[in-house]
C-alpha atoms as a PDB file:
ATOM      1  CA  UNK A   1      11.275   3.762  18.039  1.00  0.00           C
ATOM      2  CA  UNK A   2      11.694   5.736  21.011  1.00  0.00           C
ATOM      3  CA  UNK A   3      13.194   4.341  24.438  1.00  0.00           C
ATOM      4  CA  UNK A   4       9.578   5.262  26.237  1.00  0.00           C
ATOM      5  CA  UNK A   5       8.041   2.812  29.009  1.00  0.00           C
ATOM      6  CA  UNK A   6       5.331   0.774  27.624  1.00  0.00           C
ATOM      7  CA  UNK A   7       2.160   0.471  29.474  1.00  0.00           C
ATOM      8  CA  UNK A   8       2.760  -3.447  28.576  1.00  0.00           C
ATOM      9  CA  UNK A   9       5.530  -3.983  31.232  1.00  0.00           C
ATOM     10  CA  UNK A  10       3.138  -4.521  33.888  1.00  0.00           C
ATOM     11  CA  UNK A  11       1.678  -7.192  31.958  1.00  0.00           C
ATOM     12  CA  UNK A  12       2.277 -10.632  33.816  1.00  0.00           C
ATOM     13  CA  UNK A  13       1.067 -13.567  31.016  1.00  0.00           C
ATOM     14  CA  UNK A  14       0.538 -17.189  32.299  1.00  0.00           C
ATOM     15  CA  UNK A  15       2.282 -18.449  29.525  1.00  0.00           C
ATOM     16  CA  UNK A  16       5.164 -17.242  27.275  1.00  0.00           C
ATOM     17  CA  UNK A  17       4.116 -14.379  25.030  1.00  0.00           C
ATOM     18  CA  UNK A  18       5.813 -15.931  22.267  1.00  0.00           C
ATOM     19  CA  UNK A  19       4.115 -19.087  22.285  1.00  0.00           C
ATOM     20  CA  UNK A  20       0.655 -16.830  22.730  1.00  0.00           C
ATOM     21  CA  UNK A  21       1.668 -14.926  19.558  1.00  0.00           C
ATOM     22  CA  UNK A  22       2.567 -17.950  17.586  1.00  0.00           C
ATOM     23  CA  UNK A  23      -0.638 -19.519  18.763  1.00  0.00           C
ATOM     24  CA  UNK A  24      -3.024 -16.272  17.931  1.00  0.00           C
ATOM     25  CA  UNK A  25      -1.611 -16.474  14.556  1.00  0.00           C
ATOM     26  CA  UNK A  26      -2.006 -20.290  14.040  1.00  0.00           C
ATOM     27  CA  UNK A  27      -5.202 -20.574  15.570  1.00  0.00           C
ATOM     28  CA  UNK A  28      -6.640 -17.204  13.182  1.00  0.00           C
ATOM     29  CA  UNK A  29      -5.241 -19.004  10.248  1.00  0.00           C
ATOM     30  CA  UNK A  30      -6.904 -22.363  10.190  1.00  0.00           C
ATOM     31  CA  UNK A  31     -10.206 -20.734  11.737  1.00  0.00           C
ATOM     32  CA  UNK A  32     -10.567 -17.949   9.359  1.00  0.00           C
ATOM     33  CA  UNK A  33      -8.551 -19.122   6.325  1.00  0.00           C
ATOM     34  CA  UNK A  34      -9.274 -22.885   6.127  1.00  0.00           C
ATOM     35  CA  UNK A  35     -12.430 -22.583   8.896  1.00  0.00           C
ATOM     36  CA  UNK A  36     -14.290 -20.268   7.156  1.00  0.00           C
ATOM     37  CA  UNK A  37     -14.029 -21.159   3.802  1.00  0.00           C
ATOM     38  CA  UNK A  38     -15.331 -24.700   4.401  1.00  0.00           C
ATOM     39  CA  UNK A  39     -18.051 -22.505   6.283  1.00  0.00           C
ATOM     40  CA  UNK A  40     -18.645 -21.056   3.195  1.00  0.00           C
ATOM     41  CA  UNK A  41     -19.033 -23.665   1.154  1.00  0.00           C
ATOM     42  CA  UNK A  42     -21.502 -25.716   3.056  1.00  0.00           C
ATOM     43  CA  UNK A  43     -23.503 -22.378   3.270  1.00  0.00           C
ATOM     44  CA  UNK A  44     -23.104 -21.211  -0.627  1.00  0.00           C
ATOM     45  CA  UNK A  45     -22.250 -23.833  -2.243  1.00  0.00           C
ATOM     46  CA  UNK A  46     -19.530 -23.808  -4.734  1.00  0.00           C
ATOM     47  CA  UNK A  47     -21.218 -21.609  -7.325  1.00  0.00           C
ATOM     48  CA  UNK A  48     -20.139 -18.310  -5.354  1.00  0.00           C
ATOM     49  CA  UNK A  49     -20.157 -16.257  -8.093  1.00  0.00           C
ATOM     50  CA  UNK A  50     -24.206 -16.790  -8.629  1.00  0.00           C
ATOM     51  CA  UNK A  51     -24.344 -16.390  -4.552  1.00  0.00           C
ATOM     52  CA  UNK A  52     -26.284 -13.464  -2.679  1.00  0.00           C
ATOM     53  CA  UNK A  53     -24.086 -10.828  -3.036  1.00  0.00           C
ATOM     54  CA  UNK A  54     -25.127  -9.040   0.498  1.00  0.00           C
ATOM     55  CA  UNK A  55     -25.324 -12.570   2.327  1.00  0.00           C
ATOM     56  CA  UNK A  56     -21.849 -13.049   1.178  1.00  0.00           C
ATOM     57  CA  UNK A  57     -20.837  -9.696   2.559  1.00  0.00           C
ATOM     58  CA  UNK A  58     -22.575 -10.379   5.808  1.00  0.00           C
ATOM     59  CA  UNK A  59     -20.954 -13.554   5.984  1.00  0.00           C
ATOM     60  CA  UNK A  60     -17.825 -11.830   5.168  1.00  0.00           C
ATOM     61  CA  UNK A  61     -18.322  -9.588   8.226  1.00  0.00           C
ATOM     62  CA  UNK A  62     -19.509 -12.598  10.714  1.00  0.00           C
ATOM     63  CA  UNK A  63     -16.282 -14.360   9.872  1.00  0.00           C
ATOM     64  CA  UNK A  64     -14.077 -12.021  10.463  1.00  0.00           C
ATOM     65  CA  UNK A  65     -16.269 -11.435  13.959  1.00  0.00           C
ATOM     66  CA  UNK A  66     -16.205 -14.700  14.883  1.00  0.00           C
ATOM     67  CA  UNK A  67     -12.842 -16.184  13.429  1.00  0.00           C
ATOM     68  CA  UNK A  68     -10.479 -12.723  14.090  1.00  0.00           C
ATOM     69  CA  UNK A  69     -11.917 -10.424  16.435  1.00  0.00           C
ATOM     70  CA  UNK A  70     -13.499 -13.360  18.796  1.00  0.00           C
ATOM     71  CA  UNK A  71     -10.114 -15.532  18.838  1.00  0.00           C
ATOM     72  CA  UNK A  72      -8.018 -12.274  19.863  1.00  0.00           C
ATOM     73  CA  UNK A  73      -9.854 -11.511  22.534  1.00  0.00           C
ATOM     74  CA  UNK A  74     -10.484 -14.740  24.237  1.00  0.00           C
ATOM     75  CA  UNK A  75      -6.940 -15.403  23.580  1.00  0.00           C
ATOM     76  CA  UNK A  76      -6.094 -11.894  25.688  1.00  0.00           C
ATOM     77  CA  UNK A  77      -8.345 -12.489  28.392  1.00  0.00           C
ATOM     78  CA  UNK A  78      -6.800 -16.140  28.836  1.00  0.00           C
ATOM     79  CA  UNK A  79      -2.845 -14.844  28.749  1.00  0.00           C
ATOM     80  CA  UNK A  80      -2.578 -11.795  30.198  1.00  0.00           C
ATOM     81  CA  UNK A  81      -6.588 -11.831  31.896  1.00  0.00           C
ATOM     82  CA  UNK A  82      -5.868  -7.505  31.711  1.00  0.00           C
ATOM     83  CA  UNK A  83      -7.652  -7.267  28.071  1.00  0.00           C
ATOM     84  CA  UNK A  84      -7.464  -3.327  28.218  1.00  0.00           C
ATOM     85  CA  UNK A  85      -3.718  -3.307  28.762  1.00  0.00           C
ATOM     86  CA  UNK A  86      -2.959  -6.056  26.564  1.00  0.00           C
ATOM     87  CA  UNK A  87      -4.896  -4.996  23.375  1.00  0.00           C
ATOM     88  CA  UNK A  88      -4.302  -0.588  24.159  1.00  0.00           C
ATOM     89  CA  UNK A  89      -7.720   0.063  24.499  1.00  0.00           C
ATOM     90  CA  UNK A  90      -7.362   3.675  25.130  1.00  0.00           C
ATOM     91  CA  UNK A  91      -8.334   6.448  23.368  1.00  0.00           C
ATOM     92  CA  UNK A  92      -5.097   8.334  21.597  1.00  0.00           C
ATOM     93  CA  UNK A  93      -4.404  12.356  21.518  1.00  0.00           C
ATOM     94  CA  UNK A  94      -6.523  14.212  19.123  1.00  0.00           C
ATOM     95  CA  UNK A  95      -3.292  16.284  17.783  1.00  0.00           C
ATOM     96  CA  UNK A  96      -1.163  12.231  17.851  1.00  0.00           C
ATOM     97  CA  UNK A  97      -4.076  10.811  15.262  1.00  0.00           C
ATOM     98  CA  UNK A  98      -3.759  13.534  13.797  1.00  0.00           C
ATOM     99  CA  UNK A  99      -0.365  13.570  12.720  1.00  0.00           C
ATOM    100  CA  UNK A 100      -0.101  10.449  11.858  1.00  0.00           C
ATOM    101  CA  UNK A 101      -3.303  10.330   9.570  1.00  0.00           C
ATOM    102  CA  UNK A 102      -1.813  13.171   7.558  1.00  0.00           C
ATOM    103  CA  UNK A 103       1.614  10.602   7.548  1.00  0.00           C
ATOM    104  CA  UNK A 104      -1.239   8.462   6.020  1.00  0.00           C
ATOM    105  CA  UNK A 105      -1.734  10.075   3.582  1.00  0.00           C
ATOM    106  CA  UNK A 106       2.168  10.873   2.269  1.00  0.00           C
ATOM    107  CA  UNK A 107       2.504   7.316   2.978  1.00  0.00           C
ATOM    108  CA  UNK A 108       0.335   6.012   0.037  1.00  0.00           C
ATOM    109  CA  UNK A 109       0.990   7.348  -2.840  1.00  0.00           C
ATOM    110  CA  UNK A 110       4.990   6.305  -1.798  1.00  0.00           C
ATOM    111  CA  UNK A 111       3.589   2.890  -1.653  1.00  0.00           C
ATOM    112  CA  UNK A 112       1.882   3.444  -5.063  1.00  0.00           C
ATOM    113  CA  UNK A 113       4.562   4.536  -6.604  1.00  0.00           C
ATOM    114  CA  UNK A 114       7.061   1.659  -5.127  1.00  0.00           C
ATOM    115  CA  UNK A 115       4.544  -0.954  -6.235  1.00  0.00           C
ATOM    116  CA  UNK A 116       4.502   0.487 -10.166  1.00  0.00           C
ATOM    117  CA  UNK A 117       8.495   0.825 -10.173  1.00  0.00           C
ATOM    118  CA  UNK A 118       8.515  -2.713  -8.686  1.00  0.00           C
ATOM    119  CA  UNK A 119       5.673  -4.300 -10.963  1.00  0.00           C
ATOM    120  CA  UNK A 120       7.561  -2.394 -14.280  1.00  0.00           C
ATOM    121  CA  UNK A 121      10.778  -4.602 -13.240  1.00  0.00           C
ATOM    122  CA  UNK A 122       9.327  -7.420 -12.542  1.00  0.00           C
ATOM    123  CA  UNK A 123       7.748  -8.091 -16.247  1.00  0.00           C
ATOM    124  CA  UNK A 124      11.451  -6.925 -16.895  1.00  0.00           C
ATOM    125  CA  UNK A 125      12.786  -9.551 -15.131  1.00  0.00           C
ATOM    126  CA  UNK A 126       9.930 -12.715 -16.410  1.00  0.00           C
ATOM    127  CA  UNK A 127      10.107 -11.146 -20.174  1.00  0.00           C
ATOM    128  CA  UNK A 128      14.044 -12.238 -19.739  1.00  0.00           C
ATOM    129  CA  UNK A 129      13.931 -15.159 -17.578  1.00  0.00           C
ATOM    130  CA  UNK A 130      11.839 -18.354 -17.554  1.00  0.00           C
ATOM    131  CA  UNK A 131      12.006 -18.511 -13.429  1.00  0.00           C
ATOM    132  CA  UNK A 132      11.104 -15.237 -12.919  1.00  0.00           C
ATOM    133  CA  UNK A 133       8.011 -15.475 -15.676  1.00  0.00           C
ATOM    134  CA  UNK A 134       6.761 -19.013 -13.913  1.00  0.00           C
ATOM    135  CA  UNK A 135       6.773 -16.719 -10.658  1.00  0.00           C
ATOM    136  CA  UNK A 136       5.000 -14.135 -12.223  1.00  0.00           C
ATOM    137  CA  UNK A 137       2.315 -16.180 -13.746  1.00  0.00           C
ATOM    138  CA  UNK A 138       1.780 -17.513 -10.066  1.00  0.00           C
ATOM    139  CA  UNK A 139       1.372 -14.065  -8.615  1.00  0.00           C
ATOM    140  CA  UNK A 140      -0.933 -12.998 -11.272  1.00  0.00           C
ATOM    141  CA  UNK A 141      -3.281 -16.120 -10.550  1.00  0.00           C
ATOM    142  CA  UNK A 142      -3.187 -15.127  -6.515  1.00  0.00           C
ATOM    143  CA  UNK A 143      -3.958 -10.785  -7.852  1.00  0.00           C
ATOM    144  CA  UNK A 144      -6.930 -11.955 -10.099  1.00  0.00           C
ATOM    145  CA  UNK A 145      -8.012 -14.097  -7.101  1.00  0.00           C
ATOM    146  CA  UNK A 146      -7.648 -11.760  -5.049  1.00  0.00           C
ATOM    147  CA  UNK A 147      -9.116  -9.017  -7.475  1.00  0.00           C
ATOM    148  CA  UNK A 148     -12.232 -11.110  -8.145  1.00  0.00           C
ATOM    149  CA  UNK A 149     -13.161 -11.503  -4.805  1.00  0.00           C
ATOM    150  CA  UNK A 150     -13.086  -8.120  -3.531  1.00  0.00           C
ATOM    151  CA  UNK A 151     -14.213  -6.365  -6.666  1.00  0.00           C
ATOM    152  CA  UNK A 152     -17.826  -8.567  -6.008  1.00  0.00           C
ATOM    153  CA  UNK A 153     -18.224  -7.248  -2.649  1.00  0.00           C
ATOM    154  CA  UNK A 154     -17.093  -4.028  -3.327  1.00  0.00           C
ATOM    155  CA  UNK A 155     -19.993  -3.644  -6.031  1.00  0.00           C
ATOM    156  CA  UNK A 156     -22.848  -1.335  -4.769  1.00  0.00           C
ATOM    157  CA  UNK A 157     -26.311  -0.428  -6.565  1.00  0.00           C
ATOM    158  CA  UNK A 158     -27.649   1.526  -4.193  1.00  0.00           C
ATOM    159  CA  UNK A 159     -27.151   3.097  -0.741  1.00  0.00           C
ATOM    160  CA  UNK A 160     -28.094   0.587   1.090  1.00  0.00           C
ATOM    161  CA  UNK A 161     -25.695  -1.636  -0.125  1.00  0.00           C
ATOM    162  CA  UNK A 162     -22.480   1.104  -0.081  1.00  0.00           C
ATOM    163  CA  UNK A 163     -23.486   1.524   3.157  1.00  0.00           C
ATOM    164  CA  UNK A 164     -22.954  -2.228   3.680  1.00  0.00           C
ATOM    165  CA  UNK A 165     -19.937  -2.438   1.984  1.00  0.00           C
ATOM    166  CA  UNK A 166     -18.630   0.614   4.218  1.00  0.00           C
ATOM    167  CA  UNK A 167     -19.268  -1.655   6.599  1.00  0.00           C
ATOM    168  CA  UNK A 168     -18.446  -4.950   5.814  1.00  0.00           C
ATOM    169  CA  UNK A 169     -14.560  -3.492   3.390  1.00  0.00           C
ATOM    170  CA  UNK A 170     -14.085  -0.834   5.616  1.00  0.00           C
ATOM    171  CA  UNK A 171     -15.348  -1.035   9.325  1.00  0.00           C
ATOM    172  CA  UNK A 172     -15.139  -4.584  10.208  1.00  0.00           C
ATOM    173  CA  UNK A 173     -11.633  -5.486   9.059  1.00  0.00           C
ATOM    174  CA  UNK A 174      -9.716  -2.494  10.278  1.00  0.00           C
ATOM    175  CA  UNK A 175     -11.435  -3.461  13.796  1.00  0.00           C
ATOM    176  CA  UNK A 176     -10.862  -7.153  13.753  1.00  0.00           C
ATOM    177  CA  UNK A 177      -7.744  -6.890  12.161  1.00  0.00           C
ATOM    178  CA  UNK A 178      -6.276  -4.401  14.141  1.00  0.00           C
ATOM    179  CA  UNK A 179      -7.380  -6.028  17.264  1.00  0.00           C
ATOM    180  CA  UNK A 180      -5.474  -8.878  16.537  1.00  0.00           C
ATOM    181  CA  UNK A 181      -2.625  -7.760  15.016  1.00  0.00           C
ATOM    182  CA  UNK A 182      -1.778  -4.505  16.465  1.00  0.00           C
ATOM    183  CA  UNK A 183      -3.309  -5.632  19.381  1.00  0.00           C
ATOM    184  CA  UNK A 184      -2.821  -8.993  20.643  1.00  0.00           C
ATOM    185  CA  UNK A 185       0.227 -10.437  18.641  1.00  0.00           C
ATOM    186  CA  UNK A 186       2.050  -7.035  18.392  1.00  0.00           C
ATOM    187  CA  UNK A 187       1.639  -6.603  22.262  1.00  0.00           C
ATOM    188  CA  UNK A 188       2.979 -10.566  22.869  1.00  0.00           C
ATOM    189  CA  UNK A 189       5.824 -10.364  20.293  1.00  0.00           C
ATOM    190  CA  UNK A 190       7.151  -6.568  21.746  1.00  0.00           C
ATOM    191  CA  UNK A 191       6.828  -8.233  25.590  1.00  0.00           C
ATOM    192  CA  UNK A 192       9.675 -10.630  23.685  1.00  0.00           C
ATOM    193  CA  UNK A 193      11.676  -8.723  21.863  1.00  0.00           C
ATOM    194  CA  UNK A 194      12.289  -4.799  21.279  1.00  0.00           C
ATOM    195  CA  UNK A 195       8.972  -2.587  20.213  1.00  0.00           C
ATOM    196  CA  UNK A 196      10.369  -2.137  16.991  1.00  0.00           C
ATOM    197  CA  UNK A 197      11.179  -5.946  16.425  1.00  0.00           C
ATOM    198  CA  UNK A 198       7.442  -6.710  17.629  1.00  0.00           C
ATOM    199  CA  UNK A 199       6.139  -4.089  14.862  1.00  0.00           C
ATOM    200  CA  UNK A 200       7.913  -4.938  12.411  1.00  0.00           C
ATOM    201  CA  UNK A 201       7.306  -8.892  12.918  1.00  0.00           C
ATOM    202  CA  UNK A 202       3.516  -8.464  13.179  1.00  0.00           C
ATOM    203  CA  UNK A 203       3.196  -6.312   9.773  1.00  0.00           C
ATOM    204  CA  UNK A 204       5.344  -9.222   8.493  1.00  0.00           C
ATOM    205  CA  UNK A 205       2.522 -11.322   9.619  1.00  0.00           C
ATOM    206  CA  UNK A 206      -0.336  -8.848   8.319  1.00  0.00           C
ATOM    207  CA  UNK A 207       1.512  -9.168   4.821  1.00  0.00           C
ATOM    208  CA  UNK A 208       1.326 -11.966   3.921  1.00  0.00           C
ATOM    209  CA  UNK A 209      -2.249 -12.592   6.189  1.00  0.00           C
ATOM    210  CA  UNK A 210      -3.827 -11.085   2.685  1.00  0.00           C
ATOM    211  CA  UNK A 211      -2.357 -13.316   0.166  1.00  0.00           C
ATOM    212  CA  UNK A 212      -1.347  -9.820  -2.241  1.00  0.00           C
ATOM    213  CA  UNK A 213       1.489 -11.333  -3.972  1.00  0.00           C
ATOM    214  CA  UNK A 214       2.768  -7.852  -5.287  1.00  0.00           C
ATOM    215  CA  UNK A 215       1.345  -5.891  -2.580  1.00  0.00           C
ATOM    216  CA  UNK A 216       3.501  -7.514  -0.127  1.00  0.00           C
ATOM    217  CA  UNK A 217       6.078  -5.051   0.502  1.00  0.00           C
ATOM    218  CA  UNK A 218       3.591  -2.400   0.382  1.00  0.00           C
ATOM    219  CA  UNK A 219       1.138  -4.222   2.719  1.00  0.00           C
ATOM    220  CA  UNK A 220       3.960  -4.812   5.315  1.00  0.00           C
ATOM    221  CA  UNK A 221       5.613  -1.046   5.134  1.00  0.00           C
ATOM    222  CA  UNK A 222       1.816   0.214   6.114  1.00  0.00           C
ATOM    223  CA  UNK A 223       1.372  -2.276   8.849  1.00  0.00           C
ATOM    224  CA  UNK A 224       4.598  -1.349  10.054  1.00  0.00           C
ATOM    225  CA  UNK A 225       3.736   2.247  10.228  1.00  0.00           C
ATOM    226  CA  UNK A 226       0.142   1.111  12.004  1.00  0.00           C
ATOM    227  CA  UNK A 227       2.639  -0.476  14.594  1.00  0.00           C
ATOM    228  CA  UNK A 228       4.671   2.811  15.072  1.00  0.00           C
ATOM    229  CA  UNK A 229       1.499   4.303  15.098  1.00  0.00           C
ATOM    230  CA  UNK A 230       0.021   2.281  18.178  1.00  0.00           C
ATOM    231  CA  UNK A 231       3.291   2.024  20.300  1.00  0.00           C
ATOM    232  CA  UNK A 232       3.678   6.182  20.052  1.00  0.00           C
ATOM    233  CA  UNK A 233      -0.221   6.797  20.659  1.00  0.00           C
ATOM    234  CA  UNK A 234       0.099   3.704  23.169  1.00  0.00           C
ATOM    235  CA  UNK A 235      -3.679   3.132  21.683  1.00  0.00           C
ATOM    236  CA  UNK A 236      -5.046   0.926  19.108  1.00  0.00           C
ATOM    237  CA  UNK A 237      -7.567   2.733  18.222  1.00  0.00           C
ATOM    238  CA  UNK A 238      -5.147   4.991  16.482  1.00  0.00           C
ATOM    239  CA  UNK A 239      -3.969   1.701  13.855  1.00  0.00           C
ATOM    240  CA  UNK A 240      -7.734   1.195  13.693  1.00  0.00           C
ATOM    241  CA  UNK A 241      -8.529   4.577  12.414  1.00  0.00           C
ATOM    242  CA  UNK A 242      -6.007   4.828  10.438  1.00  0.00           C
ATOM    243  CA  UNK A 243      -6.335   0.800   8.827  1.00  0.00           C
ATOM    244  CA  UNK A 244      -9.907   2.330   8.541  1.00  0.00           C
ATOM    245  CA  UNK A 245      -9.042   5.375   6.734  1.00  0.00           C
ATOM    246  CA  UNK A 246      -7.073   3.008   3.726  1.00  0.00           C
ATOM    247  CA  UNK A 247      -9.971   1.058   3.591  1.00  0.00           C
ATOM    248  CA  UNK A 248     -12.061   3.989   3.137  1.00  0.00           C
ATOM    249  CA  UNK A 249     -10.328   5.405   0.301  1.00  0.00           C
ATOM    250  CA  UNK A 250      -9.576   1.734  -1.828  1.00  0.00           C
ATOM    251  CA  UNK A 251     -13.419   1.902  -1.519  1.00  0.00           C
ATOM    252  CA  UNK A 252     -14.454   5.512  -2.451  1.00  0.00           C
ATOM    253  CA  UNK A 253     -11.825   4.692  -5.359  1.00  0.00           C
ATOM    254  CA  UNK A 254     -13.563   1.274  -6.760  1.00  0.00           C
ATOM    255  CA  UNK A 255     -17.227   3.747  -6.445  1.00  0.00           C
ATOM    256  CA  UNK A 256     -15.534   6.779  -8.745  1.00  0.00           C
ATOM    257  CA  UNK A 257     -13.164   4.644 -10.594  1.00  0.00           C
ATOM    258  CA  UNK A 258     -13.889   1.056 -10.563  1.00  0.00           C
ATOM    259  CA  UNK A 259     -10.675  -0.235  -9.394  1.00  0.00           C
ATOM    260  CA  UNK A 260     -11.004  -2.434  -6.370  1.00  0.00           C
ATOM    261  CA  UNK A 261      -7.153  -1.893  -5.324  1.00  0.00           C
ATOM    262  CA  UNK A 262      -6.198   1.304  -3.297  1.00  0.00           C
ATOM    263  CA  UNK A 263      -2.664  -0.338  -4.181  1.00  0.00           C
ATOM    264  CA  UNK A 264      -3.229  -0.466  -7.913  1.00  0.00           C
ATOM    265  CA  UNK A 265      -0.859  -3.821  -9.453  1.00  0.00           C
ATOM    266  CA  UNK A 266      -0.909  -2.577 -13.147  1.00  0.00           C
ATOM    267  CA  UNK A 267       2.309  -2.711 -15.131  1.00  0.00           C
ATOM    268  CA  UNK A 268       2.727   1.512 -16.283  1.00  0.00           C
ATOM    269  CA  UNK A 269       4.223   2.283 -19.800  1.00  0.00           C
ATOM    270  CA  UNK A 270       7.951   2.468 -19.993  1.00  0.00           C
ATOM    271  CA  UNK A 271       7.321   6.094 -20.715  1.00  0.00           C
ATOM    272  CA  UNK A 272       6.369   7.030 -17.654  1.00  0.00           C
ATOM    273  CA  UNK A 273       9.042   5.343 -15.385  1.00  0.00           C
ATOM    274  CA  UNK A 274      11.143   7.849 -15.183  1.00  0.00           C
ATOM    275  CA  UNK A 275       8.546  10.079 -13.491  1.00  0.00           C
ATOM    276  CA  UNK A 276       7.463   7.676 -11.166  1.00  0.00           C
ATOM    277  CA  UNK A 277      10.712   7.113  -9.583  1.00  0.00           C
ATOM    278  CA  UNK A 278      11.366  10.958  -9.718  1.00  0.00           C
ATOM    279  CA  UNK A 279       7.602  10.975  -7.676  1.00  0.00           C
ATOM    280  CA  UNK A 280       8.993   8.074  -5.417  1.00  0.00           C
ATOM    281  CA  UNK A 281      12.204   9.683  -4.492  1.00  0.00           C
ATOM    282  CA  UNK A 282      10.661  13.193  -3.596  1.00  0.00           C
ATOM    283  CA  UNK A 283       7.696  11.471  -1.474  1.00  0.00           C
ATOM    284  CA  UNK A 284       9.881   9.267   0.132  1.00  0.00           C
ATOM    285  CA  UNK A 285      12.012  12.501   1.443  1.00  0.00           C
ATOM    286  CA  UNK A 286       9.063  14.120   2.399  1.00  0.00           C
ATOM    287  CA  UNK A 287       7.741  10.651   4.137  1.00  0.00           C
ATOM    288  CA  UNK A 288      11.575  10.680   5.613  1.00  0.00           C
ATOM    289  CA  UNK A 289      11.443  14.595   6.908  1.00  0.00           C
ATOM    290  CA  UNK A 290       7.886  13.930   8.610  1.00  0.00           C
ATOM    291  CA  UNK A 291       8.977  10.748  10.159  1.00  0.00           C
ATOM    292  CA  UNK A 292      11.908  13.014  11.800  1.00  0.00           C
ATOM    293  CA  UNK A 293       9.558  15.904  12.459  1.00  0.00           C
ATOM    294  CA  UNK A 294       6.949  13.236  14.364  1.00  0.00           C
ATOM    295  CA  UNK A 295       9.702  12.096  16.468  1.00  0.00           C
ATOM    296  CA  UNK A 296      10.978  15.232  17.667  1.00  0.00           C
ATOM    297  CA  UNK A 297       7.618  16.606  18.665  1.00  0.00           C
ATOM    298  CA  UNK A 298       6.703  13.035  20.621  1.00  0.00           C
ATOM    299  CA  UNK A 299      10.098  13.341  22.393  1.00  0.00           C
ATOM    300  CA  UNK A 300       9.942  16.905  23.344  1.00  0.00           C
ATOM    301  CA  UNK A 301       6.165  16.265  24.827  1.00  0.00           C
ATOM    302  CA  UNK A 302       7.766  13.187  26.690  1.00  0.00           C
ATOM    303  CA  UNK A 303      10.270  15.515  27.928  1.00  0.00           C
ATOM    304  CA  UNK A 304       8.024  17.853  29.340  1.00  0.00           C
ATOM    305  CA  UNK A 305       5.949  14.999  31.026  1.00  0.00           C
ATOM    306  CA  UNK A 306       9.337  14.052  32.709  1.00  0.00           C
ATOM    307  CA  UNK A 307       9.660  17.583  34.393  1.00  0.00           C
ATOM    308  CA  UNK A 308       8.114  18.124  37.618  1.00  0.00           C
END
C-alpha cells in the first residue's frame, strides 16, 4: 500500500486501539454469534426449518442491526468520540469506485477458480490420507451448514420477497459488516500497525467471521482487497459497495441458477483441471497487471495534489 497520510492520524482514542479492536471483535462475536442465536431460539423455537421464512429474514436483518452495525458504532463514538473519521464516512471518487468495482469483477472468477483447484486437491489429499479425510468430513458438515442456511433465505416466490432478500443477503450485511470491519477494527488495528498489516488482519478476521471452511482463503483475499479498497478511496462506502456488489451477484446467481454460493465449493472432474489452472494463471496476471495499473494512476493523482 502506498506511503499516503491517513485521515486516521488525527485520531486521538481514550484507550489503546488494539485493545478497542480486540474488544469490537469479542464483543460482535458473543452478541451476534452466541447472542443471537439463543435470540433465535427463544423466538422460533428449534424447529427452524418449519419457521416463517420472511420473519426469519427480518430477524436475520435486525440482528445484524442490532448485534454488528449497533456495537461498531457505539464502540467508535466511545474510543475515538470522531465517528466520521474513525469509520471513513466519506463519499469516494466516482472514477476510484469505479476502478476498483471493475477489479471486482477480475477478482472473482480468480477466486473461483483458486477454490476448484484447491477443493480438487483436497479430496486428493482425504482419498489418500485418513487425517486429511476426518478434516474434510468436518468442513463438509460446516459447507452444508452453511449451505442450508442461506439457501432458505435466499428462496424467493415472488417480488416481494426477492426484494426482501435483496435486502436482508445483500444490503444489510455489506453495511453492517463493512462498518465494522472495514470500518471500526480496520481503522483501530492500522492506528497500530502499518495500513497494510491492519487490512490484511481484519480480512483475517472477516474470514473466518463466516464459518466457510473452504471459502476461507477466498473470503480473506476479497476482504483484503475491500481493505485496499477503503484505505486508497479513504471511504468506506467504497468496501460497502463493492461487499454489496458480491452479494448482489451470489444472489442473482441462486435466482437463475439455484446455487446459493457466489464461491461455488463443488469438487470439478479431473478432466477439467487442467483448464482451470490455465484460467487461474491468466486471471491472476491480469488481476496482477490491474493491481499495478491502479497504483500508478492513484500515485500520479497524489502527485499532482502535492504540486502547488
Amino acid at each position: 500500500m502506498n506511503n499516503r497520510k491517513s485521515s486516521l492520524s488525527n485520531l486521538e482514542p481514550i484507550i489503546s486501539p488494539l485493545t478497542a479492536a480486540v474488544i469490537g471483535l469479542v464483543g460482535v462475536f458473543v452478541l451476534y454469534q452466541i447472542g443471537g442465536s439463543i435470540l433465535t431460539l427463544i423466538i422460533f423455537g428449534f424447529d427452524l426449518k418449519n419457521a416463517d421464512i420472511n420473519a426469519m429474514r427480518l430477524m436475520t436483518m435486525a440482528g445484524q442491526i442490532l448485534f454488528i452495525l449497533l456495537p461498531a458504532l457505539i464502540l467508535a463514538k466511545y474510543v475515538y468520540t470522531d465517528v466520521t473519521t474513525a469509520l471513513r464516512v466519506r463519499m469516494p471518487k466516482k472514477t476510484e469506485m469505479l476502478y476498483f468495482t471493475i477489479g471486482l469483477f477480475i477478482l472473482i472468477p480468480l477466486l473461483q477458480n483458486y477454490l476448484y483447484i484447491q477443493n480438487y486437491l483436497f479430496v486428493k489429499l482425504a482419498s489418500s490420507s485418513s487425517f486429511f479425510a476426518g478434516i474434510k468430513n468436518t468442513f463438509d458438515s460446516l459447507d452444508k451448514l452453511v449451505e442450508s442456511t442461506y439457501g432458505n433465505l435466499l428462496e424467493a416466490n415472488n417480488i416481494w420477497e426477492g426484494s426482501l432478500v435483496i435486502l436482508v443477503i445483500g444490503i444489510t450485511p455489506a453495511f453492517c459488516e463493512e462498518i465494522l470491519f472495514r470500518g471500526f477494527i480496520q481503522s483501530s488495528l492500522e492506528l497500530k500497525s502499518t495500513p497494510f498489516k491492519g487490512a490484511l488482519y481484519t480480512a483475517i478476521f472477516f474470514g473466518f467471521y463466516h464459518f466457510n471452511p473452504y471459502g476461507l482463503i477466498p473470503l480473506i483475499i476479497l476482504g483484503l482487497y475491500f481493505g485496499y479498497a477503503v484505505y486508497v478511496t479513504d471511504s468506506i462506502a467504497t468496501s460497502i459497495t463493492l461487499h454489496f456488489t458480491n452479494n448482489f451477484i451470489s444472489i442473482l446467481l441462486f435466482f437463475i441458477f439455484g446455487n446459493s454460493e457466489l464461491l461455488d465449493s463443488s469438487v470439478p472432474p479431473p478432466n477439467e483441471i487442467s483448464g482451470l489452472l490455465i484460467q487461474f494463471v491468466l486471471l491472476a496476471i491480469v488481476f496482477t497487471a490491474f493491481i499495478i495499473f491502479l497504483k500508478k494512476i492513484i500515485n500520479h493523482r497524489e502527485v499532482e495534489n502535492d504540486l502547488p
